[in-house]
N, C-alpha and C. Protein backbone atom coordinates (compact mmCIF):
# COMPACT_ATOMS: atom_id res chain seq x y z
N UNK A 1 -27.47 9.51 -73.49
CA UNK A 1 -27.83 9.56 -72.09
C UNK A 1 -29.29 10.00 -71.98
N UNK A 2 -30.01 9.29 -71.78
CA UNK A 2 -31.70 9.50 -70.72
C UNK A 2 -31.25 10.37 -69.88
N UNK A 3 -32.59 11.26 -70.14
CA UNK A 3 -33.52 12.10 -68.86
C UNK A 3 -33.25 11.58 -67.64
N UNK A 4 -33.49 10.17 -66.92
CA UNK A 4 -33.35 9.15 -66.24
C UNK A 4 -31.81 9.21 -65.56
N UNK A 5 -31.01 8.93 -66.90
CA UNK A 5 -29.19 8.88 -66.64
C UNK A 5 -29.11 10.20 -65.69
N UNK A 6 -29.25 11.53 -66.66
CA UNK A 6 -29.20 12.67 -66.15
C UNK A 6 -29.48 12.73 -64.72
N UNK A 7 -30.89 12.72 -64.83
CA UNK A 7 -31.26 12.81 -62.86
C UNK A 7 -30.88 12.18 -62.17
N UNK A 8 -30.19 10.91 -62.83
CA UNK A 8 -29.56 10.23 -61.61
C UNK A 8 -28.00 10.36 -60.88
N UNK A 9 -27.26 10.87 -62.55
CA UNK A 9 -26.07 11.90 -62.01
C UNK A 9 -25.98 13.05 -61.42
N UNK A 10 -27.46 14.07 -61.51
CA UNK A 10 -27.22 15.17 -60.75
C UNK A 10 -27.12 14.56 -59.24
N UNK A 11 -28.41 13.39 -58.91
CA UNK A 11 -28.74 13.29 -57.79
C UNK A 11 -27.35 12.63 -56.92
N UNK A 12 -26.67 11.96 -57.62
CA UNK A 12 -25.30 11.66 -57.12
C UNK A 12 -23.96 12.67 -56.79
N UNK A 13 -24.48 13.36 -57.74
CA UNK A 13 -23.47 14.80 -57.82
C UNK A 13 -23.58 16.03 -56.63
N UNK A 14 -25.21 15.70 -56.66
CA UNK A 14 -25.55 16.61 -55.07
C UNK A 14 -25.23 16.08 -53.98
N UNK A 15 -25.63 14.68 -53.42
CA UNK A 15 -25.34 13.70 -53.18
C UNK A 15 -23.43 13.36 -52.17
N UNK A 16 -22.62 13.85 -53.16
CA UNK A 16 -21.12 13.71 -53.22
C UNK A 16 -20.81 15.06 -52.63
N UNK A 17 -21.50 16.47 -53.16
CA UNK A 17 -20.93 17.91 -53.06
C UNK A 17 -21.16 17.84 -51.02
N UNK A 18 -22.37 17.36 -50.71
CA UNK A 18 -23.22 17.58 -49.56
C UNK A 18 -22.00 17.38 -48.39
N UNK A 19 -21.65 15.55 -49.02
CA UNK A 19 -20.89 14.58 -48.41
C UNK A 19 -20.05 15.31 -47.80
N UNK A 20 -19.39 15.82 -48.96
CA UNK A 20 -17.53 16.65 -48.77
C UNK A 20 -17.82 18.28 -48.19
N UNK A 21 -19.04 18.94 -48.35
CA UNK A 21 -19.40 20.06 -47.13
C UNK A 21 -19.54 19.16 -45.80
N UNK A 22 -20.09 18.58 -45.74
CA UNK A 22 -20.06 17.85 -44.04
C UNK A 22 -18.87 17.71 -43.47
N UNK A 23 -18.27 16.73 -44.44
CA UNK A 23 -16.75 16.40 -43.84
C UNK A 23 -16.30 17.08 -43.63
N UNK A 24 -15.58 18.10 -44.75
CA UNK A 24 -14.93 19.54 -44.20
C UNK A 24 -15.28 19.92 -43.26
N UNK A 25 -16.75 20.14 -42.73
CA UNK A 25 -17.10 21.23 -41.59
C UNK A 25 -16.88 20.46 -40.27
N UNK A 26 -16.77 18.83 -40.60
CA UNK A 26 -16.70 18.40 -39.31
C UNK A 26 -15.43 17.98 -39.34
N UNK A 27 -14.02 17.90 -40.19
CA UNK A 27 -12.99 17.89 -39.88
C UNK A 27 -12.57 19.51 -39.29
N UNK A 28 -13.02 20.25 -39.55
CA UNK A 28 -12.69 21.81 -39.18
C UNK A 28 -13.00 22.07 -37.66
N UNK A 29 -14.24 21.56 -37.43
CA UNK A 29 -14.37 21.34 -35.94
C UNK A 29 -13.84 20.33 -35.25
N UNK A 30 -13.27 19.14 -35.74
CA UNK A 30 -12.21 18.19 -35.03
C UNK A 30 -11.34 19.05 -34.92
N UNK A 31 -10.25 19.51 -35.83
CA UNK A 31 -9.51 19.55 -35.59
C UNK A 31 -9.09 21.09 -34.68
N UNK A 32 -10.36 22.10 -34.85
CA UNK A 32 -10.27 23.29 -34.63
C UNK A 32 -10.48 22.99 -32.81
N UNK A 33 -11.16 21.86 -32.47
CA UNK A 33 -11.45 21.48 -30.77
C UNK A 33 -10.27 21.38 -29.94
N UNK A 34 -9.83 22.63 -29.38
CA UNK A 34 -8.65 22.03 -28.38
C UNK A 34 -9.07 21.33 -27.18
N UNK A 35 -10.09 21.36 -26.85
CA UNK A 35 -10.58 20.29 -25.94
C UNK A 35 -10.38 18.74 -25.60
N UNK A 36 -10.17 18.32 -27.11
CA UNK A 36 -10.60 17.12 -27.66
C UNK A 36 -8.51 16.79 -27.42
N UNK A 37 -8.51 15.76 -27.15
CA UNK A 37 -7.17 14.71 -27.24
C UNK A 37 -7.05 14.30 -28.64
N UNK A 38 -5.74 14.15 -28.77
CA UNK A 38 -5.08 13.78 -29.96
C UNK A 38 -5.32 12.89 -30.35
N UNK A 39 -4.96 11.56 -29.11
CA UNK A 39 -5.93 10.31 -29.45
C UNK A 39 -7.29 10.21 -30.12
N UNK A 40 -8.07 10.88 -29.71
CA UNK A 40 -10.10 10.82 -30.07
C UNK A 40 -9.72 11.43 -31.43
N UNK A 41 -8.61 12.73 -31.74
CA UNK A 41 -8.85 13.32 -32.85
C UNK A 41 -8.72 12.02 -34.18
N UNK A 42 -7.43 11.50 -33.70
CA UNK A 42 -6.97 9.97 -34.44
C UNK A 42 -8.28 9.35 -34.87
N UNK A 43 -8.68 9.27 -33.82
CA UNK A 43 -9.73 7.78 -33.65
C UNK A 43 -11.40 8.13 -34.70
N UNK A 44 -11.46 9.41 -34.45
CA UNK A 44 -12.50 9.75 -35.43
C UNK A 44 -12.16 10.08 -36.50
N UNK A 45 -10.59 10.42 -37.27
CA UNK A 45 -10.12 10.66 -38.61
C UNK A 45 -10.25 9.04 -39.21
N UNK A 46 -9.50 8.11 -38.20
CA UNK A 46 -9.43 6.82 -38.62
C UNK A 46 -10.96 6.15 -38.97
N UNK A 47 -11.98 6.55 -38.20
CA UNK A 47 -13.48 6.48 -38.28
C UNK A 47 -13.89 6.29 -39.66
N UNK A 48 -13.45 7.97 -39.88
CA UNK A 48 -14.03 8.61 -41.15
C UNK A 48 -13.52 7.67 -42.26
N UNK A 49 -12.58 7.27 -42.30
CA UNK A 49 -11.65 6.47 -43.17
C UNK A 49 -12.11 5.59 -43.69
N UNK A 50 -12.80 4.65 -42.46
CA UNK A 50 -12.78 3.20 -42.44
C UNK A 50 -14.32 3.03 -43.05
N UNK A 51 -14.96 3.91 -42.05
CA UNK A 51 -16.75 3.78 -42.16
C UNK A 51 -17.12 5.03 -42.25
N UNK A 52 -16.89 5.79 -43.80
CA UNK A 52 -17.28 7.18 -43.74
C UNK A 52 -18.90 7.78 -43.27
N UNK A 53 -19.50 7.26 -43.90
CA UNK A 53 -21.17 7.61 -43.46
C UNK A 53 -21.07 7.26 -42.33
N UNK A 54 -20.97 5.86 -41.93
CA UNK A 54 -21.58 5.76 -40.43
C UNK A 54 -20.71 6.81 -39.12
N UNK A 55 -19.65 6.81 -39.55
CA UNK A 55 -18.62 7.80 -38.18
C UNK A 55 -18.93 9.02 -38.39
N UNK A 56 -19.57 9.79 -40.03
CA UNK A 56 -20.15 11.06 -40.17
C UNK A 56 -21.48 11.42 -39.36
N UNK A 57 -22.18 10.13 -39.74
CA UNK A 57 -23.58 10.47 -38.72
C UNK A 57 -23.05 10.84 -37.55
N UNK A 58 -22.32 9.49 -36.86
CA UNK A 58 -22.16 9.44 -35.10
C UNK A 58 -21.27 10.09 -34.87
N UNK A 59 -20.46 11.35 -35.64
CA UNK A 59 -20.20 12.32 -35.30
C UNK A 59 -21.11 13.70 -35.08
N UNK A 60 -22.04 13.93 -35.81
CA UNK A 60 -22.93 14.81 -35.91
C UNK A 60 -23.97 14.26 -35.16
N UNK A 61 -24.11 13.21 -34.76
CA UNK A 61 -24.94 13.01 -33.43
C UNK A 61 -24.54 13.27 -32.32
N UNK A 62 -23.32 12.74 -31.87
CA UNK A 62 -22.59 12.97 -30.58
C UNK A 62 -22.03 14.48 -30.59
N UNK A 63 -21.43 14.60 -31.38
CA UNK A 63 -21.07 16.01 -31.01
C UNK A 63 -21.59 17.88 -31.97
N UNK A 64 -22.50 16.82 -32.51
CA UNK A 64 -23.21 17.82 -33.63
C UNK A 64 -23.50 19.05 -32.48
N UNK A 65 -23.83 18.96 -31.58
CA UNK A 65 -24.43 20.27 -30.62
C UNK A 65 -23.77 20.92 -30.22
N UNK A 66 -22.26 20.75 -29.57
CA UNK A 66 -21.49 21.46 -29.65
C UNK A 66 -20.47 22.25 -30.13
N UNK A 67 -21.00 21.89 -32.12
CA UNK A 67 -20.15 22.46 -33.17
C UNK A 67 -20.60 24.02 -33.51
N UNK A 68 -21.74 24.06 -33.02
CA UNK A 68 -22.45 25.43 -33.56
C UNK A 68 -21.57 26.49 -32.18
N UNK A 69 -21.65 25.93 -30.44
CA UNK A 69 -21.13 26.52 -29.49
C UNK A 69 -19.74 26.73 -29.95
N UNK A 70 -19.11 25.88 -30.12
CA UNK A 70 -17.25 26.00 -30.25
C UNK A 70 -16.91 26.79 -31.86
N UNK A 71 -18.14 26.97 -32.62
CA UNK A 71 -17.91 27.95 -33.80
C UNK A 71 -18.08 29.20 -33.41
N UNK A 72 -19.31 29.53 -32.48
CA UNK A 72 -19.51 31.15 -31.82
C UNK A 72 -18.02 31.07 -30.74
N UNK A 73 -17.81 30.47 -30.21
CA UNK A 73 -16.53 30.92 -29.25
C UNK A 73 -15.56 31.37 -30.03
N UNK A 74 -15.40 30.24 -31.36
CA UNK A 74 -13.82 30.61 -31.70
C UNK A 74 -14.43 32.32 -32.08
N UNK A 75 -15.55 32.39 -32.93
CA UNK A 75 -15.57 34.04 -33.85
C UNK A 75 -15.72 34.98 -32.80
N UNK A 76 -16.17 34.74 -31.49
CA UNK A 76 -16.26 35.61 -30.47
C UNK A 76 -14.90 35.75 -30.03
N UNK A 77 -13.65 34.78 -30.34
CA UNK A 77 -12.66 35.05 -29.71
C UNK A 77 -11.77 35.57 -30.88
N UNK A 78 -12.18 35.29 -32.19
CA UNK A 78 -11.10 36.37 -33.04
C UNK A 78 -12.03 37.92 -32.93
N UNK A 79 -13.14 37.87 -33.13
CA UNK A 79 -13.45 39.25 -32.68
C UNK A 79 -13.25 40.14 -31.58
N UNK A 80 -12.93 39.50 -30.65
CA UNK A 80 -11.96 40.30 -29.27
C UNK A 80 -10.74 40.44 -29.58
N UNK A 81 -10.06 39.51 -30.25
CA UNK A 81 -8.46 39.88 -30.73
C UNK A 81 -8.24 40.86 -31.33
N UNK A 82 -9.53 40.94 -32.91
CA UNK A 82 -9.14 42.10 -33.52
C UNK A 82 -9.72 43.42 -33.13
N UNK A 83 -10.58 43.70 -31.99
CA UNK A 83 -10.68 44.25 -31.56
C UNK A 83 -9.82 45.20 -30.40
N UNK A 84 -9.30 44.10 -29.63
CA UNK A 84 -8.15 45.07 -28.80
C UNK A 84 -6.92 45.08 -29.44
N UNK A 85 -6.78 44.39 -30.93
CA UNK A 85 -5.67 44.95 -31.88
C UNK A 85 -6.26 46.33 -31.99
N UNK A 86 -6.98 46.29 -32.55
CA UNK A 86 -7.78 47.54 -33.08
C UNK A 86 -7.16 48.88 -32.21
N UNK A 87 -7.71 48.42 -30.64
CA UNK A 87 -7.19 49.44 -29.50
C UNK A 87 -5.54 49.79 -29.32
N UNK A 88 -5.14 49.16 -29.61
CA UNK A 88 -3.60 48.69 -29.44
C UNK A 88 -3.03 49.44 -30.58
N UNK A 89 -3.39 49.78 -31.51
CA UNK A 89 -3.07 50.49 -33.18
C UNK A 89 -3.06 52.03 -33.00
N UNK A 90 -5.03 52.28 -32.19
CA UNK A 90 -4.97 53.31 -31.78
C UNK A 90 -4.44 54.09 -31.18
N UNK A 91 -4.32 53.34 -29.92
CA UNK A 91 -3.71 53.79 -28.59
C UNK A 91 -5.29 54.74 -27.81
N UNK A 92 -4.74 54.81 -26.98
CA UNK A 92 -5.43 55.35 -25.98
C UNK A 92 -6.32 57.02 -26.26
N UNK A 93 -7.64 56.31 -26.13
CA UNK A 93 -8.21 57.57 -26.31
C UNK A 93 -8.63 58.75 -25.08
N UNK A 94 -8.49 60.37 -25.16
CA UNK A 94 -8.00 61.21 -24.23
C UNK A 94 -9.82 61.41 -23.72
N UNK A 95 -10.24 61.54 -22.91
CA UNK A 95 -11.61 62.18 -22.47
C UNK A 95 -11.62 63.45 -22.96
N UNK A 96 -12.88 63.81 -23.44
CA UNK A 96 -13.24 65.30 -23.94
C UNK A 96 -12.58 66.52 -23.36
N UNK A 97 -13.20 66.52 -21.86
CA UNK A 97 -12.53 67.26 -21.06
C UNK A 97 -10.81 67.36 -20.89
N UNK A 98 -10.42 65.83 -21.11
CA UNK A 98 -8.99 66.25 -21.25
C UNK A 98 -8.60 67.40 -22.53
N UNK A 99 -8.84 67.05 -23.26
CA UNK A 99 -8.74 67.45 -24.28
C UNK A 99 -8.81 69.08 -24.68
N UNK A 100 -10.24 69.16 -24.04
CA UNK A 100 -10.39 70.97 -23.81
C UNK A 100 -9.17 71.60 -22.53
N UNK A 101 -9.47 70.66 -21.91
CA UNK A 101 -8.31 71.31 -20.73
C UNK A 101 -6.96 71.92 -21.33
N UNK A 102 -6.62 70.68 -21.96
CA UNK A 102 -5.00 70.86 -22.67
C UNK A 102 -4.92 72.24 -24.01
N UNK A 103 -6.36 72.57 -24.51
CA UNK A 103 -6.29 73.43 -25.49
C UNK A 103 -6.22 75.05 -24.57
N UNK A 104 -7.22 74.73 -23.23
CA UNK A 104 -7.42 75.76 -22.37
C UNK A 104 -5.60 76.42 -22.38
N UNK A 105 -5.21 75.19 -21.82
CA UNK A 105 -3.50 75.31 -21.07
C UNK A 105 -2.74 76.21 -22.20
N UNK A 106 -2.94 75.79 -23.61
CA UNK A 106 -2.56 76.74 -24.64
C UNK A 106 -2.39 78.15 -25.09
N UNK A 107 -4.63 77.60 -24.55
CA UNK A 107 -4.85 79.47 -24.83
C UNK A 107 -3.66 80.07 -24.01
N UNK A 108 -4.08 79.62 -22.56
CA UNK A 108 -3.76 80.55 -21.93
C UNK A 108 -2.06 80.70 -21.62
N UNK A 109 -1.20 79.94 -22.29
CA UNK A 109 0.12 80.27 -22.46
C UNK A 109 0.42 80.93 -24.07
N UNK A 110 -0.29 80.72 -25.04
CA UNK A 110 -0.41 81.93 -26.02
C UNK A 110 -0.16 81.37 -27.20
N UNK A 111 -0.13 79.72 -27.09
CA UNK A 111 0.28 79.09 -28.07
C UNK A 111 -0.59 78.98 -29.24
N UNK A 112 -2.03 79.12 -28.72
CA UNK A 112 -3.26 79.63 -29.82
C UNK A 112 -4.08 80.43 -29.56
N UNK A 113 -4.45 80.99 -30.91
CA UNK A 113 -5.53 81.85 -30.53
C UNK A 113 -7.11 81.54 -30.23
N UNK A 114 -7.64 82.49 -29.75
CA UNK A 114 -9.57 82.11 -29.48
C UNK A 114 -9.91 81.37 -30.17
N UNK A 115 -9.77 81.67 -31.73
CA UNK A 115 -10.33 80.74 -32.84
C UNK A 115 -10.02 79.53 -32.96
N UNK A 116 -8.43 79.16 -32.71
CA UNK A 116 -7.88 77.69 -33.19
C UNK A 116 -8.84 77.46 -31.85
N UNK A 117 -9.30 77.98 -30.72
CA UNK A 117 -8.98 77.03 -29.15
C UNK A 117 -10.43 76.58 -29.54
N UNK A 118 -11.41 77.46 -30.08
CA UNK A 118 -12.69 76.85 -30.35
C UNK A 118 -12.87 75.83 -31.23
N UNK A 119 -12.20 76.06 -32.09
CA UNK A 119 -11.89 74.59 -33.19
C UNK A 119 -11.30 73.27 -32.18
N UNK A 120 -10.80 74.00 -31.48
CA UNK A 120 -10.25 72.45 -31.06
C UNK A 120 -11.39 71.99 -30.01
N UNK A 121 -11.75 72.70 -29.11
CA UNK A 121 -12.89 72.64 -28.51
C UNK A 121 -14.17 72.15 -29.39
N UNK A 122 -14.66 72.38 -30.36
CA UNK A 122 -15.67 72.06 -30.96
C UNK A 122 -15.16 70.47 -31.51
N UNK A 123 -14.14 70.15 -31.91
CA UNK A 123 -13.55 68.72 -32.46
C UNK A 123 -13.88 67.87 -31.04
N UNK A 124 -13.21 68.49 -29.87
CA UNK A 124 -13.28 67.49 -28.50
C UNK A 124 -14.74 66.83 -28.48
N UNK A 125 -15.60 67.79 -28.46
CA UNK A 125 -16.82 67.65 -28.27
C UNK A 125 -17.71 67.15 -29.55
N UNK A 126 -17.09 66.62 -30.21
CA UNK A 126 -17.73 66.18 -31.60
C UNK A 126 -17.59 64.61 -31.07
């Protein structure tokens, strides 16, 4: 095999890897689009099928602009999920002041002493 052979298999090899990152990313956004009808989803899988390059371009032409928008929505919308999971795990957090209040209510029924009430007081306020 030539120098020649070589560069011409890498350049095919890059070539092929590129191909099948595109596709993936634009079957991921077909199919990830609930927007999009079942039919169109068909019609551009069948595309890809028939006339791969050309339905890859005139997919990434036509809808190339709104793959980057409908990728920030979906991660903006699992990041709110796992976020008020997050809240939901926790549960509900008490305000500072609640917090001192309820240690106050302690002291002063005898359930702790000065020291624990400042510890707990100094935690509220941390």
């Amino acid at each position: 095999m030539s120098l020649g052979d070589l560069l011409w298999a890498l350049l095919v090899g890059y070539i092929i890897f590129f191909y099948f990152m595109i596709l993936f990313r634009v079957l991921g956004d077909l199919f990830s689009d609930s927007e999009t009808s079942g039919l169109a989803k068909t019609a551009w899988i069948v595309a890809l099928l028939v006339l791969p390059f050309l339905s890859l371009f005139a997919y990434l032409l036509i809808r190339g602009n709104g793959m980057g928008e409908r990728e920030i929505a979906r991660d903006y919308a699992a990041k709110s999920a796992q976020r008020d999971e997050i809240r939901r795990a926790v549960g509900p957090t008490e305000d500072p002041s609640a917090r001192i209040a309820k240690a106050q209510d302690l002291l002063n029924s005898g359930a702790i002493t000065q020291p624990e009430f400042e510890s707990l007081k100094a935690k509220a306020l941390a």
